[in-house]
N, C-alpha and C. Protein backbone atom coordinates (compact mmCIF):
# COMPACT_ATOMS: atom_id res chain seq x y z
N UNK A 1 0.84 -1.19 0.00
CA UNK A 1 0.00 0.00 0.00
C UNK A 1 0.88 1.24 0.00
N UNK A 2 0.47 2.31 -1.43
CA UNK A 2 1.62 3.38 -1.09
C UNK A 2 1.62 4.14 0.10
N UNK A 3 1.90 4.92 0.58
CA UNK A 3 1.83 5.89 1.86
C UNK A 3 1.93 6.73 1.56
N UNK A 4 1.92 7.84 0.44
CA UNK A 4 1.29 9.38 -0.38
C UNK A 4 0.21 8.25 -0.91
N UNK A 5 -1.04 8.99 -0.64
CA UNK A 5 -2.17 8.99 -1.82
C UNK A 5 -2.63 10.06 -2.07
N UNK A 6 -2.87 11.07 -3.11
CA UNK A 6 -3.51 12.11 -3.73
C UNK A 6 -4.89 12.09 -4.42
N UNK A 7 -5.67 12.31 -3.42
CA UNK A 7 -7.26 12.17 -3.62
C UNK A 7 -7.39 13.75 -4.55
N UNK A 8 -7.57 13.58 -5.64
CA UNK A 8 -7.49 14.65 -6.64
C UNK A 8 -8.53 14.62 -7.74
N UNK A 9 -9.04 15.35 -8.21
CA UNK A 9 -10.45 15.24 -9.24
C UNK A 9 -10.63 16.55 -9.57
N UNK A 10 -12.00 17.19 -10.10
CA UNK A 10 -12.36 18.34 -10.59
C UNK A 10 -13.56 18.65 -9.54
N UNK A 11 -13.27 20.02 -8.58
CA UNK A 11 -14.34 20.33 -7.50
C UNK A 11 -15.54 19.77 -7.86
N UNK A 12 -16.04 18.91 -6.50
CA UNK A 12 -17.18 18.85 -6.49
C UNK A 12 -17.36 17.22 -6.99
N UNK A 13 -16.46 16.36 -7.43
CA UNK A 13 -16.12 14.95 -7.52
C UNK A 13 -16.53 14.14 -6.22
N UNK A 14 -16.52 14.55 -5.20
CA UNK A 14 -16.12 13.83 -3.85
C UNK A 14 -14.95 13.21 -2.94
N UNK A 15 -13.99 14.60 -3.71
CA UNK A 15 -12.40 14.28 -2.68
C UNK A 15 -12.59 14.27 -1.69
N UNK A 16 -13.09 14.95 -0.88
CA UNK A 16 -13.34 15.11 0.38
C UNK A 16 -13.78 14.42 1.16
N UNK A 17 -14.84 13.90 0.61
CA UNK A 17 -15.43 12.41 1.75
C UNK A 17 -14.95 11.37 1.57
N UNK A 18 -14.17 11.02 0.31
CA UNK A 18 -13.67 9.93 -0.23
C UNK A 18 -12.61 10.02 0.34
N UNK A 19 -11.64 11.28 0.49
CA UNK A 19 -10.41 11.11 0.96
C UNK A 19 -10.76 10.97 2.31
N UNK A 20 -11.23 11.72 2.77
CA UNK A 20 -11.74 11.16 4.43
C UNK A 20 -12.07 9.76 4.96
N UNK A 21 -12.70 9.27 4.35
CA UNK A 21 -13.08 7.69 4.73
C UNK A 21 -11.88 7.15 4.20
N UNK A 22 -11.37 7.15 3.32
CA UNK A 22 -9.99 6.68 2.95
C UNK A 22 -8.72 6.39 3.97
N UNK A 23 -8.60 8.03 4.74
CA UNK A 23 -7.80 7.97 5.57
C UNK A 23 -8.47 7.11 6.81
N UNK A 24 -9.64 7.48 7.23
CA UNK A 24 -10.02 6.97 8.66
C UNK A 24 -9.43 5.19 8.41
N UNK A 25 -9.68 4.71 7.21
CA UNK A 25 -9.98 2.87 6.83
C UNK A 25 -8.57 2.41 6.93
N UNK A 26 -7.81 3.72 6.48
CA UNK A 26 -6.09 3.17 6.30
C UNK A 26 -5.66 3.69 7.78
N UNK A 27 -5.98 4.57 8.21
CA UNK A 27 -4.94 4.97 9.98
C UNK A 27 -4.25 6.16 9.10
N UNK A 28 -4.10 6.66 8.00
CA UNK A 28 -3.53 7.29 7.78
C UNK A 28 -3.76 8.91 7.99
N UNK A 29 -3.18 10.00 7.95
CA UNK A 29 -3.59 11.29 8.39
C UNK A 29 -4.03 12.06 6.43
N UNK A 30 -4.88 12.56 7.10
CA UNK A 30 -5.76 13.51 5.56
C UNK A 30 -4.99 14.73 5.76
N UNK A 31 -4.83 15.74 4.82
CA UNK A 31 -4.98 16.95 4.55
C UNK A 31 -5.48 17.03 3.24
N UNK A 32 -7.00 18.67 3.87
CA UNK A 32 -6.92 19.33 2.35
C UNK A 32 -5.90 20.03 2.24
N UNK A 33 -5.24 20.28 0.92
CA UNK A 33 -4.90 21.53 0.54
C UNK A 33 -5.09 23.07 0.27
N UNK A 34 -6.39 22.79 0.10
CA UNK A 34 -6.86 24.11 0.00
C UNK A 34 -6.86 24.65 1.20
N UNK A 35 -7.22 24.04 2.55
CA UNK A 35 -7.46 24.40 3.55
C UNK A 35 -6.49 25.40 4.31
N UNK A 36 -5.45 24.01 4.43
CA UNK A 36 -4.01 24.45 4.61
C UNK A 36 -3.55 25.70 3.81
N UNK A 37 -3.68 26.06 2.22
CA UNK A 37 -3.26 27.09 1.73
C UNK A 37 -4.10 28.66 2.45
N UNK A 38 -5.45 28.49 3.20
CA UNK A 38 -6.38 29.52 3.30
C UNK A 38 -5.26 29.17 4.36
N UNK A 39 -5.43 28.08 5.83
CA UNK A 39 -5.06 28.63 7.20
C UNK A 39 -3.65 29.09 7.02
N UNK A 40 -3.22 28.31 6.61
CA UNK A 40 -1.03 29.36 6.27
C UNK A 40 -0.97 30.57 5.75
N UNK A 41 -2.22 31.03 4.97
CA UNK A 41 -1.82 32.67 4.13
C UNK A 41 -0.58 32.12 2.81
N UNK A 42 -0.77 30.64 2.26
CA UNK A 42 0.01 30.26 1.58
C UNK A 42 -0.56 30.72 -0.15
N UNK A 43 -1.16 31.86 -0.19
CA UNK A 43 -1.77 32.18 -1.27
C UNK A 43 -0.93 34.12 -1.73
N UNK A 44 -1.65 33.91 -2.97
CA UNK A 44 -0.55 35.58 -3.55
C UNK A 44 -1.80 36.93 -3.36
N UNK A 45 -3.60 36.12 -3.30
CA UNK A 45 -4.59 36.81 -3.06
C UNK A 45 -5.40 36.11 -3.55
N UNK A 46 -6.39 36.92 -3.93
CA UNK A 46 -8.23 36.77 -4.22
C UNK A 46 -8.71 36.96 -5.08
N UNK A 47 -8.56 36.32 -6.13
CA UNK A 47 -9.22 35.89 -7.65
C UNK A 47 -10.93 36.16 -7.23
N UNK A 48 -11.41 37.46 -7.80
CA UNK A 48 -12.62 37.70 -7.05
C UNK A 48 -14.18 36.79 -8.33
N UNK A 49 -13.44 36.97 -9.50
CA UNK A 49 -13.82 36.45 -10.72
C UNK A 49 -14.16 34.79 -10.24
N UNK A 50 -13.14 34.52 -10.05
CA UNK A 50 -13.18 32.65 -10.22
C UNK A 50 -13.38 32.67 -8.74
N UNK A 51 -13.60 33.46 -7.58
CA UNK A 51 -13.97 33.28 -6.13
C UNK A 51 -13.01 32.60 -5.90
N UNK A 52 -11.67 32.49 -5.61
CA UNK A 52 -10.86 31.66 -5.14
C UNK A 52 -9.42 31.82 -4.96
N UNK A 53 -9.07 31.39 -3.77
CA UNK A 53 -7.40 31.74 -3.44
C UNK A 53 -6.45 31.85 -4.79
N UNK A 54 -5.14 32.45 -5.34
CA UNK A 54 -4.25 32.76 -6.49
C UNK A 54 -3.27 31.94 -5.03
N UNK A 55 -2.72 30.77 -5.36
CA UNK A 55 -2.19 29.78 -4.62
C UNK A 55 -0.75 30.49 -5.04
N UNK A 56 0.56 30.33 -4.03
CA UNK A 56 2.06 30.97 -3.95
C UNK A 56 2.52 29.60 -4.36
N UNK A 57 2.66 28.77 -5.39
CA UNK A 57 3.09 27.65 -5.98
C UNK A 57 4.35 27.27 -4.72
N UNK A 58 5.48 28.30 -5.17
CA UNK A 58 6.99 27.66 -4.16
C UNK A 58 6.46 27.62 -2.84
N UNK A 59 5.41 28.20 -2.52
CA UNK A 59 5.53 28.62 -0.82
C UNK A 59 4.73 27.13 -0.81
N UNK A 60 3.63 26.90 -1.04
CA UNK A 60 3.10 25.71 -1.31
C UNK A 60 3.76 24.66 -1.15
N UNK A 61 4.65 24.54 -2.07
CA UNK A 61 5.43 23.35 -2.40
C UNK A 61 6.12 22.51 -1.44
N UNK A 62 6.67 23.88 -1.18
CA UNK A 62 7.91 23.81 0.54
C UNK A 62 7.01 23.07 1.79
N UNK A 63 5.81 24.03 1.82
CA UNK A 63 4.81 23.85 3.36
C UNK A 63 4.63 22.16 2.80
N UNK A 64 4.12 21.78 1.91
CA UNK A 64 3.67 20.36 1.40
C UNK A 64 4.33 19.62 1.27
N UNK A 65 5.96 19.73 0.70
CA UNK A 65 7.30 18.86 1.03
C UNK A 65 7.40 18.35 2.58
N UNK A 66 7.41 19.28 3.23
CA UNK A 66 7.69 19.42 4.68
C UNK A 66 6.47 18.47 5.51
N UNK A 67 5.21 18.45 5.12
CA UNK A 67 4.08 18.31 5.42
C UNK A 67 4.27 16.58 5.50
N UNK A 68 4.67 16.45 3.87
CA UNK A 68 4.48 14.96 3.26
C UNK A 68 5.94 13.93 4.61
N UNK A 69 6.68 14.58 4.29
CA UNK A 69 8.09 13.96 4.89
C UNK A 69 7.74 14.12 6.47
N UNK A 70 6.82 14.61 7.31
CA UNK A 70 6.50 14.57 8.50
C UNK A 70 5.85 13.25 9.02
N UNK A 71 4.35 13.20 7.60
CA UNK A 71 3.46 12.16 7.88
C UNK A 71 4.06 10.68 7.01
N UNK A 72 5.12 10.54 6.45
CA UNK A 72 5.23 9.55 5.35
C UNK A 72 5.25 8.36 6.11
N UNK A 73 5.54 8.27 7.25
CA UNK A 73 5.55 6.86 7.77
C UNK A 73 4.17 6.43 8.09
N UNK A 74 3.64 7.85 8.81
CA UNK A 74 2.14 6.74 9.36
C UNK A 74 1.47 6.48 7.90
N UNK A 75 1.36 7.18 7.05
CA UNK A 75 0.85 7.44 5.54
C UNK A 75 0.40 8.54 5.59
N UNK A 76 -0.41 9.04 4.36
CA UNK A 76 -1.32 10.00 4.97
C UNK A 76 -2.19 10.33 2.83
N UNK A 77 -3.50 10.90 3.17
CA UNK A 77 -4.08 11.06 2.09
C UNK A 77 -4.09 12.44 2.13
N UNK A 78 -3.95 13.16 1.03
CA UNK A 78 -3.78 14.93 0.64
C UNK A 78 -4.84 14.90 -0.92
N UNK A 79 -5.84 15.96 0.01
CA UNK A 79 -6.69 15.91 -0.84
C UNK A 79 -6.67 17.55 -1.81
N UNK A 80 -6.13 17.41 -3.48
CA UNK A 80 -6.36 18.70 -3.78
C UNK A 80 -6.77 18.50 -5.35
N UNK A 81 -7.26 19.64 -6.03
CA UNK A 81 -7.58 19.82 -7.35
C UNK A 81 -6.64 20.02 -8.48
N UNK A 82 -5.57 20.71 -7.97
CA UNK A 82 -4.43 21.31 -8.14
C UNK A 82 -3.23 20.74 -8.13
N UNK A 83 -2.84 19.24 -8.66
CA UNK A 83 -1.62 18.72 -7.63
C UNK A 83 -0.52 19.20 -8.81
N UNK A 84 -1.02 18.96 -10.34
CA UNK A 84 0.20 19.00 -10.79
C UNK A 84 1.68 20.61 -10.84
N UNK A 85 0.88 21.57 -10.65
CA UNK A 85 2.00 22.42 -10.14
C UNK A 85 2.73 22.75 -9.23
N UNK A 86 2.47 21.74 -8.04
CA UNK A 86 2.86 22.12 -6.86
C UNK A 86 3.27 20.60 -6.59
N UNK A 87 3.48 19.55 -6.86
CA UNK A 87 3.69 18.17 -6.04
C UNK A 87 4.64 18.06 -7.37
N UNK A 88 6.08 17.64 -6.75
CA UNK A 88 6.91 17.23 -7.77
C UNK A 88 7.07 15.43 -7.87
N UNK A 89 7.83 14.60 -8.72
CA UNK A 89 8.16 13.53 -8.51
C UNK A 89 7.79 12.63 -7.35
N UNK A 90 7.66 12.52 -6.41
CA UNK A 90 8.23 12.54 -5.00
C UNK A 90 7.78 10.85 -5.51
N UNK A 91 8.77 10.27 -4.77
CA UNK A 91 8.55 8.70 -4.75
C UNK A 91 7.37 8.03 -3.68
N UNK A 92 6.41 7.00 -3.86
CA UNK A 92 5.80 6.66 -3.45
C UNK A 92 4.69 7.85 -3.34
N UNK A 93 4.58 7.86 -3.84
CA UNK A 93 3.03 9.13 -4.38
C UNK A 93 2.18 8.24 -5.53
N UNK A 94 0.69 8.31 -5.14
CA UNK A 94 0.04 7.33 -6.31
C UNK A 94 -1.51 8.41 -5.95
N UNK A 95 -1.89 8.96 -7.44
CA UNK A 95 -3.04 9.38 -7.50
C UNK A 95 -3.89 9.02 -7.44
N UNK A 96 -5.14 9.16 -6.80
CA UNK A 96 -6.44 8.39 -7.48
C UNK A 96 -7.66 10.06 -7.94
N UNK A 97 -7.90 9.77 -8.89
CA UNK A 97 -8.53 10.73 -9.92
C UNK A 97 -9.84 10.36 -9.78
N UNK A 98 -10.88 11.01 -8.78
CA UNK A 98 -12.05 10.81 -9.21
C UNK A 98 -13.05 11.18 -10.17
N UNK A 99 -13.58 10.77 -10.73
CA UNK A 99 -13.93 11.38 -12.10
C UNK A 99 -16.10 11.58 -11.61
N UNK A 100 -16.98 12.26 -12.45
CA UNK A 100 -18.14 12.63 -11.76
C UNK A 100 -18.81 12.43 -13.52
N UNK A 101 -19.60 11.95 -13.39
CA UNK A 101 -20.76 12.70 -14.77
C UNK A 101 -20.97 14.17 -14.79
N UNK A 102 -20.75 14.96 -15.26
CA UNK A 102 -20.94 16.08 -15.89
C UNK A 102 -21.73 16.86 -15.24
N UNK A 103 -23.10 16.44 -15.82
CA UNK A 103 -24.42 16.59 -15.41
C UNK A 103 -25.14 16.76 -14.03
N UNK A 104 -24.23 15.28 -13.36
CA UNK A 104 -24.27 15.21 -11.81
C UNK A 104 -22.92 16.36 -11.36
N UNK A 105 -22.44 16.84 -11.65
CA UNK A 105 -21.63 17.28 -11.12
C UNK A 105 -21.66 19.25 -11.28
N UNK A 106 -22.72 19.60 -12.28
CA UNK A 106 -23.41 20.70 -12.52
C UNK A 106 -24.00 20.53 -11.15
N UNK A 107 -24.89 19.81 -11.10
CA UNK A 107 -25.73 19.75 -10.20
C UNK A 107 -25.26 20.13 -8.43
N UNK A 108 -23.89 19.40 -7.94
CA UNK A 108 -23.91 19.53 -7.23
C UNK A 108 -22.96 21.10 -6.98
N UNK A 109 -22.50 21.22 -8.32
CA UNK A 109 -21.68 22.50 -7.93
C UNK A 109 -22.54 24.09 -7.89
N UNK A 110 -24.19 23.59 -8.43
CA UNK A 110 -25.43 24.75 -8.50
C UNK A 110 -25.52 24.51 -6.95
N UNK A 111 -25.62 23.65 -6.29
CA UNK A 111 -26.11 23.40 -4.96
C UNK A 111 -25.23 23.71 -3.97
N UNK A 112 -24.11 24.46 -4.39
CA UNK A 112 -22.73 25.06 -3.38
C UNK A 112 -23.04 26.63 -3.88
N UNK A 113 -24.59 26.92 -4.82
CA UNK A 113 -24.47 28.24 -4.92
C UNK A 113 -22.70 28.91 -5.58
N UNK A 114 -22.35 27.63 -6.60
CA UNK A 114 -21.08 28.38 -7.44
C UNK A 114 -22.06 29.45 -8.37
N UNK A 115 -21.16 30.37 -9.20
CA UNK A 115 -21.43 31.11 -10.21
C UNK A 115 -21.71 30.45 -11.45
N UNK A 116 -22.74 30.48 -12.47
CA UNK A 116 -22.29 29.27 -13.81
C UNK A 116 -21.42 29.49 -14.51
N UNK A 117 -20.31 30.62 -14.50
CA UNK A 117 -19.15 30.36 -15.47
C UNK A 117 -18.16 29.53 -14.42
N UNK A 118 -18.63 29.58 -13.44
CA UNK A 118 -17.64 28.57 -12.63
C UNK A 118 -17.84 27.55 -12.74
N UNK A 119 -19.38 27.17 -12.58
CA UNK A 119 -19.74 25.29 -12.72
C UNK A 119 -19.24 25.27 -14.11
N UNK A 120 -19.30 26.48 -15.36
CA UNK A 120 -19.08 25.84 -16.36
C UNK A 120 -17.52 25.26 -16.58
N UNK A 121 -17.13 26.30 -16.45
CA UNK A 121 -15.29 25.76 -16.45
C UNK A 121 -14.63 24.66 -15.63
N UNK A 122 -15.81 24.17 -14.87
CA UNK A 122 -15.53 22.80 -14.11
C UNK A 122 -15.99 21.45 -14.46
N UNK A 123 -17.22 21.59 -14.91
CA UNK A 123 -17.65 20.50 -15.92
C UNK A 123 -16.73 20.74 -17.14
N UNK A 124 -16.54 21.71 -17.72
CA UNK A 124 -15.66 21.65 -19.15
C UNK A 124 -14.08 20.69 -18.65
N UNK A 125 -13.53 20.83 -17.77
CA UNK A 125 -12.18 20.48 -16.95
C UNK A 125 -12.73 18.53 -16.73
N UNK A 126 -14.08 18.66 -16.20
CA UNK A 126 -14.44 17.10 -15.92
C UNK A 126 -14.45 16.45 -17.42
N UNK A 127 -14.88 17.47 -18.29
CA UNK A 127 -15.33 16.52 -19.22
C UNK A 127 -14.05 16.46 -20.55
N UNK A 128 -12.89 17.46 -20.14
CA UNK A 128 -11.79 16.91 -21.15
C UNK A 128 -10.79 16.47 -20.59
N UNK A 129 -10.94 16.04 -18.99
CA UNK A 129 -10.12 15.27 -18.33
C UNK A 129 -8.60 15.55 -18.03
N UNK A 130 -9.04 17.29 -17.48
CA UNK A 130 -7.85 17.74 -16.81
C UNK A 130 -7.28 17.20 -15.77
N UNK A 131 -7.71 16.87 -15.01
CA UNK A 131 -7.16 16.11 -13.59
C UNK A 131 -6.47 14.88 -14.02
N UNK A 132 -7.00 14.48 -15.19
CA UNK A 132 -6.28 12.80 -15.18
C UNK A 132 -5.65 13.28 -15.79
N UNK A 133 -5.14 14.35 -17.08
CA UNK A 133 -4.11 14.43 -17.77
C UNK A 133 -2.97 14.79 -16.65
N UNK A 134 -3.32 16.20 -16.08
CA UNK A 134 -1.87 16.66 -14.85
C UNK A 134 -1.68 15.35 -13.94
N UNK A 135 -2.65 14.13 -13.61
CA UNK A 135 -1.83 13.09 -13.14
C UNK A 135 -0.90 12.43 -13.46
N UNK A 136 -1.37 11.84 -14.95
CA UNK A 136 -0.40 11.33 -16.00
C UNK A 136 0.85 11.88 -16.11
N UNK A 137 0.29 12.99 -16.36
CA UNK A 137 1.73 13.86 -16.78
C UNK A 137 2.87 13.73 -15.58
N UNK A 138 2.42 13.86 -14.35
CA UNK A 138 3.35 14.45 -13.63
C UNK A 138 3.88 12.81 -13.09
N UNK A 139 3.09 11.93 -12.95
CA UNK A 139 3.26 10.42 -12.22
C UNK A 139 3.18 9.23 -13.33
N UNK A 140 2.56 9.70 -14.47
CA UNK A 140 3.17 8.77 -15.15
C UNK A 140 1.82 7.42 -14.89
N UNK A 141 1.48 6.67 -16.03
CA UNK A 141 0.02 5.76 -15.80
C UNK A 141 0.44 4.51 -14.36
N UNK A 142 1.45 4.03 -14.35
CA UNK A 142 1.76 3.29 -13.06
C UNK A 142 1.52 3.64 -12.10
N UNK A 143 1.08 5.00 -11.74
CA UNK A 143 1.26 5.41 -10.21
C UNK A 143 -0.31 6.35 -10.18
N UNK A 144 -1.29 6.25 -11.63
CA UNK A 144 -2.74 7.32 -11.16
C UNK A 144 -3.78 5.86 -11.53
N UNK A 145 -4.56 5.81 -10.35
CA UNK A 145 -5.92 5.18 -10.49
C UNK A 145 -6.65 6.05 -11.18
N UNK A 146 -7.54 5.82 -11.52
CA UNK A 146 -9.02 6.81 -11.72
C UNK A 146 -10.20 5.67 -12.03
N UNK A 147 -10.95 6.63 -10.95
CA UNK A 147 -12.23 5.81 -10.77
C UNK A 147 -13.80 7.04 -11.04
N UNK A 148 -14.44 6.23 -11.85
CA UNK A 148 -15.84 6.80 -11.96
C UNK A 148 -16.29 7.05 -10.75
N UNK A 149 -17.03 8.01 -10.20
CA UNK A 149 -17.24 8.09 -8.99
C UNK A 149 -19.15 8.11 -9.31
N UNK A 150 -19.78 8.36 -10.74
CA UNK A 150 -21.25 8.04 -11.03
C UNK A 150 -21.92 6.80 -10.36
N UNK A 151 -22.66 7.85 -9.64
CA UNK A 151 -23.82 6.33 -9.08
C UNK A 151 -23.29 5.35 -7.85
N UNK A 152 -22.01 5.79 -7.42
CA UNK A 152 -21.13 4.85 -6.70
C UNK A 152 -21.34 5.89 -5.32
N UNK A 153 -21.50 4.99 -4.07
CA UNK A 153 -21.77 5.31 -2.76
C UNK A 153 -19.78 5.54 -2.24
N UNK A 154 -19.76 6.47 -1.52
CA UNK A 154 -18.60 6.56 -0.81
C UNK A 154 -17.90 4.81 0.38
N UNK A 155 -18.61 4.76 0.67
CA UNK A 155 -18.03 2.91 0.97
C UNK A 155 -17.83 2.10 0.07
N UNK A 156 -18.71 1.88 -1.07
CA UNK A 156 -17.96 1.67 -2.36
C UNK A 156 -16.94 1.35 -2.78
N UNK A 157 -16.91 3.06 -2.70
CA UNK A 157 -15.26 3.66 -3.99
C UNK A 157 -14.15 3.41 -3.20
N UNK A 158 -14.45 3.20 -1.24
CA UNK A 158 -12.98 3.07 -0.94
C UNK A 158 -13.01 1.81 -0.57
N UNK A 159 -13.76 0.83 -0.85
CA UNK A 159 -13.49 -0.17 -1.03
C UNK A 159 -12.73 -0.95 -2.15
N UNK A 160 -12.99 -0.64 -3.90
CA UNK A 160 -12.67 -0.21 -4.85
C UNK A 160 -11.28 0.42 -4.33
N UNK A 161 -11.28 1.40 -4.51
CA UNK A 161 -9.62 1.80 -4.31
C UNK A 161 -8.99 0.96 -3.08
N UNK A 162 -9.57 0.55 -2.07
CA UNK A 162 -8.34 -0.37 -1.22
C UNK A 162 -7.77 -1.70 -1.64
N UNK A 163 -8.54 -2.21 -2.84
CA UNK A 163 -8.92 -2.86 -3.34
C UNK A 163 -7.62 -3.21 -4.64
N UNK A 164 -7.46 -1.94 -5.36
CA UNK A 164 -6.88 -1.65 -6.59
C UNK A 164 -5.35 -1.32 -5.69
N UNK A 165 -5.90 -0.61 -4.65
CA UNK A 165 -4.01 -0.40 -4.04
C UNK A 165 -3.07 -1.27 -3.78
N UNK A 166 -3.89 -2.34 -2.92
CA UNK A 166 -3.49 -3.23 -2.61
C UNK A 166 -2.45 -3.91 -3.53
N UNK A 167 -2.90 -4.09 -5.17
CA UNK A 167 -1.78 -4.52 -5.96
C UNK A 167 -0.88 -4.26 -6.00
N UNK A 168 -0.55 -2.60 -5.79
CA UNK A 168 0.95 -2.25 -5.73
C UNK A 168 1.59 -1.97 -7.33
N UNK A 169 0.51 -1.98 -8.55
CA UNK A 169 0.89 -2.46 -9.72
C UNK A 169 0.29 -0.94 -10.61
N UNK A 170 0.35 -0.87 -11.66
CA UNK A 170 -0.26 0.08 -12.55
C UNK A 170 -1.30 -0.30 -12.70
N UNK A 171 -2.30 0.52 -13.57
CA UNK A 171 -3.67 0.16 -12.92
C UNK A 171 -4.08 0.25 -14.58
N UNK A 172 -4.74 -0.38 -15.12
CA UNK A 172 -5.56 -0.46 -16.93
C UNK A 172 -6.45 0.92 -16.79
N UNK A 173 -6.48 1.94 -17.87
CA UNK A 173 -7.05 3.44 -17.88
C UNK A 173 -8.28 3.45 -18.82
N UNK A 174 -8.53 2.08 -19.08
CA UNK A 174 -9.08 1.38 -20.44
C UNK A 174 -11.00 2.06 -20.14
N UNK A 175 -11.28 2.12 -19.10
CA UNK A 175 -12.57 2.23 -18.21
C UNK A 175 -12.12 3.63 -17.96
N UNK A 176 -11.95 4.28 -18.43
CA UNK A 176 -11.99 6.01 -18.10
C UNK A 176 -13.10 6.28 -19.19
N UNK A 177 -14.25 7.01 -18.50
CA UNK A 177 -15.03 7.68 -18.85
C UNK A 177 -14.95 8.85 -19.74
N UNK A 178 -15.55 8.49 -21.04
CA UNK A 178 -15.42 9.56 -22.03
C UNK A 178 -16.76 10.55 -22.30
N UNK A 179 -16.64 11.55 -21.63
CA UNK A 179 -17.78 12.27 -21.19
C UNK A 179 -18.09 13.02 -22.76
N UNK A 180 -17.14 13.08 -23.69
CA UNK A 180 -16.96 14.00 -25.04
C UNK A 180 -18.04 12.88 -25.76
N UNK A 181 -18.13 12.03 -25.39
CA UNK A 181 -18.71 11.00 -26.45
C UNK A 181 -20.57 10.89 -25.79
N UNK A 182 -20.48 10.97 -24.89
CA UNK A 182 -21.69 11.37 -23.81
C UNK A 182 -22.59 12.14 -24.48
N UNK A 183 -22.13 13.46 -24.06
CA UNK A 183 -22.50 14.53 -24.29
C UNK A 183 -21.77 15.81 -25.11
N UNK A 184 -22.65 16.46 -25.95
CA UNK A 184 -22.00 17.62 -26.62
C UNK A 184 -22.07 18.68 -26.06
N UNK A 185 -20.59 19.50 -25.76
CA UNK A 185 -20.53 20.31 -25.18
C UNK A 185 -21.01 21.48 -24.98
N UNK A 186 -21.77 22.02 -26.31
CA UNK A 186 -22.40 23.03 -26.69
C UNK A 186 -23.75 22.85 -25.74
N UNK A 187 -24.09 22.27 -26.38
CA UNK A 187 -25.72 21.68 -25.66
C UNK A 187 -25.62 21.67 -23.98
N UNK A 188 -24.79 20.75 -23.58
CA UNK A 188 -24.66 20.62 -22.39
C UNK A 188 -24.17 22.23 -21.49
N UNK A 189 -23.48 23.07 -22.36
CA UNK A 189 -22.95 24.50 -21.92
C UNK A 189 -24.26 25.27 -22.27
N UNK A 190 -25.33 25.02 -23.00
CA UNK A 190 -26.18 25.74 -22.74
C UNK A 190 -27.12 25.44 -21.62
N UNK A 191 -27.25 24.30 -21.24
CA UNK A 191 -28.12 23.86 -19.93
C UNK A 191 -27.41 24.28 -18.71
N UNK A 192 -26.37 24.76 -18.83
CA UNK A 192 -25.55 24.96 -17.66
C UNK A 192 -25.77 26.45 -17.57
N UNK A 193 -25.02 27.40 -18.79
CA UNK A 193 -25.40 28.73 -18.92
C UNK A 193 -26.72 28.95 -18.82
């Protein structure tokens, strides 16, 4: 079982509860990131447009180096949206990418009272599979799960992922959800707009 896991997806996926039950099942310690970036002042300001912290990448990096190498023995799950500019190489790091239907995931980001150019640029991100690309990219297919998180209960999925960790192995990407083939984006950006 690795001891970095990066519970990472496109807001509003279910990092949060997923990474939570995750950690409670493993003993391991959670952090959000975002959290940590609001309580440290680890941000440059206030993107008033997109409502949201302008994250200090190096300052980040450092607090989260430091963070990771504290908890690496007990393990620990770090839950963020954001990993690939700020999490370098680091050995024994393995993503899991939750991925959401579109549609369901409009839904729950109208129900956090987001803005719709915000839900939109977040379903657009779910549905051309930004999160799994910056996984790839940065870790490479051996080291990112990704799991559909549609229709699937949170005991479930971390059953499913304790499940898939356990191998220790690269994981088949063959079952990644192609939301482009789903739905057309136009159409779907007008139900949203």
């Amino acid at each position: 079982m690795p001891k970095i896991i990066i519970m990472t997806g496109t807001p509003g996926v279910g990092k949060t509860v997923i990474g939570k039950l995750l950690a409670k099942k493993t003993g391991f310690s959670f952090l959000n990131l975002a959290d940590l970036v609001k309580k440290e002042g680890l941000h440059k300001g206030f993107d008033r447009r997109a409502k949201s912290y302008i994250i200090n990448e190096p300052a980040v990096r450092k607090r989260l180096e430091r963070y990771l190498k504290a908890h690496r023995e007990k393990g620990i799950v770090v839950e963020t949206h954001s990993m690939g500019s700020i999490l370098h190489k680091t050995r024994g790091i393995v993503a899991v990418v939750l991925r959401l239907d579109p549609v369901l995931l409009a839904k729950r980001l109208r129900a956090r009272n987001w803005p719709k150019l915000k839900i939109w640029e977040n379903v657009e991100a779910e549905m051309i599979d930004v999160s799994l690309y910056d996984s790839l990219k940065l870790l490479g297919k051996n080291r990112v799960l990704e799991l559909d998180a549609t229709g699937k209960g949170p005991e479930e999925l971390v059953r499913e992922i304790l499940r898939l960790l356990s191998r220790n192995r690269g994981w088949s990407l063959k079952s990644s959800p192609d939301w482009l083939k789903k739905y057309d984006p136009i159409l779907l950006s007008r139900r949203i707009l």
